[in-house]
Protein backbone atom coordinates (compact mmCIF):
# COMPACT_ATOMS: atom_id res chain seq x y z
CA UNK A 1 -46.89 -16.47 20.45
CA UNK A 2 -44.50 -18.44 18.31
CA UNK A 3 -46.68 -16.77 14.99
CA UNK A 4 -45.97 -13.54 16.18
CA UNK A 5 -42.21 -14.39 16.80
CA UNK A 6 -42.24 -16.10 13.49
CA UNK A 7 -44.02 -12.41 11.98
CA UNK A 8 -40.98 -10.40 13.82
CA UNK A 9 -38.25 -12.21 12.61
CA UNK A 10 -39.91 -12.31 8.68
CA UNK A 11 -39.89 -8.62 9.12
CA UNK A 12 -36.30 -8.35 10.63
CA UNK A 13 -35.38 -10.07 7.51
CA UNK A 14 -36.91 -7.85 5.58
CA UNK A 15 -35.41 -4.79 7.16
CA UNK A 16 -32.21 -6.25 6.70
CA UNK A 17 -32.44 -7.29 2.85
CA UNK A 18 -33.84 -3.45 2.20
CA UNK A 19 -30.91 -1.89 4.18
CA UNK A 20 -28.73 -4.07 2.69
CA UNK A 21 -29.46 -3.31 -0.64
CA UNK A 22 -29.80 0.28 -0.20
CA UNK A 23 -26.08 0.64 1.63
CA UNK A 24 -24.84 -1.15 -1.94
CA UNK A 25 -26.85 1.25 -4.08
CA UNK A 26 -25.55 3.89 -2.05
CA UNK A 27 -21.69 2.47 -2.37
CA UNK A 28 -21.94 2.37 -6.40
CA UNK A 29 -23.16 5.80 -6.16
CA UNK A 30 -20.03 6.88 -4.20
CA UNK A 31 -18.19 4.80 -6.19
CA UNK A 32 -18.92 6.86 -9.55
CA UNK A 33 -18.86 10.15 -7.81
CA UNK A 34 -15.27 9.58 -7.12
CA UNK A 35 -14.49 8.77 -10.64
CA UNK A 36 -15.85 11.68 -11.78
CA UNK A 37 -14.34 13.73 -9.40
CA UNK A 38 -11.02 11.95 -10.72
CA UNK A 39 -11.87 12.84 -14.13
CA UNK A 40 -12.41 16.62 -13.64
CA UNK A 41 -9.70 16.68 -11.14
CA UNK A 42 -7.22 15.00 -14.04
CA UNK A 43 -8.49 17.50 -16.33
CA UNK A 44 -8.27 20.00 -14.19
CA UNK A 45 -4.67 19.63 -13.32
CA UNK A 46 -3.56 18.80 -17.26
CA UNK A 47 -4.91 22.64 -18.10
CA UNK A 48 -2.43 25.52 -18.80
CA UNK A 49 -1.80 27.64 -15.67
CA UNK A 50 -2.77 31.28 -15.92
CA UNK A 51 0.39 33.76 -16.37
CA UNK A 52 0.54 35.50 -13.08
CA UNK A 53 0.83 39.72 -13.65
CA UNK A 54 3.16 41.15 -11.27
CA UNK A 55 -0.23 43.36 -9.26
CA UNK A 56 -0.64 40.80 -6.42
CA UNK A 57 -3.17 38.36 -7.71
């Protein structure tokens, strides 16, 4: 009984470590997403605006 409890708990642990490190893999991911979103976004924005023509567009 206590083995078993002992077993469960080891693998609780391990659940925990794994999701653990996988939520931080997953926050560095979002992490350079959003700089490169800032990056295009920056260069985006610094670009020359297209002339408008007087039709609509």
């Amino acid at each position: 009984m206590i083995k078993e409890e002992i077993n469960k708990n080891k693998q609780e642990l391990k659940d925990y470590i794994y999701n653990k490190k996988w939520i931080e893999e997953r926050l560095e991911d979002i992490k350079e997403r959003r700089s490169l979103l800032n990056k295009i976004t920056t260069t985006l924005s610094d670009m020359p605006k297209r002339k408008s023509k007087n039709n609509g567009y």
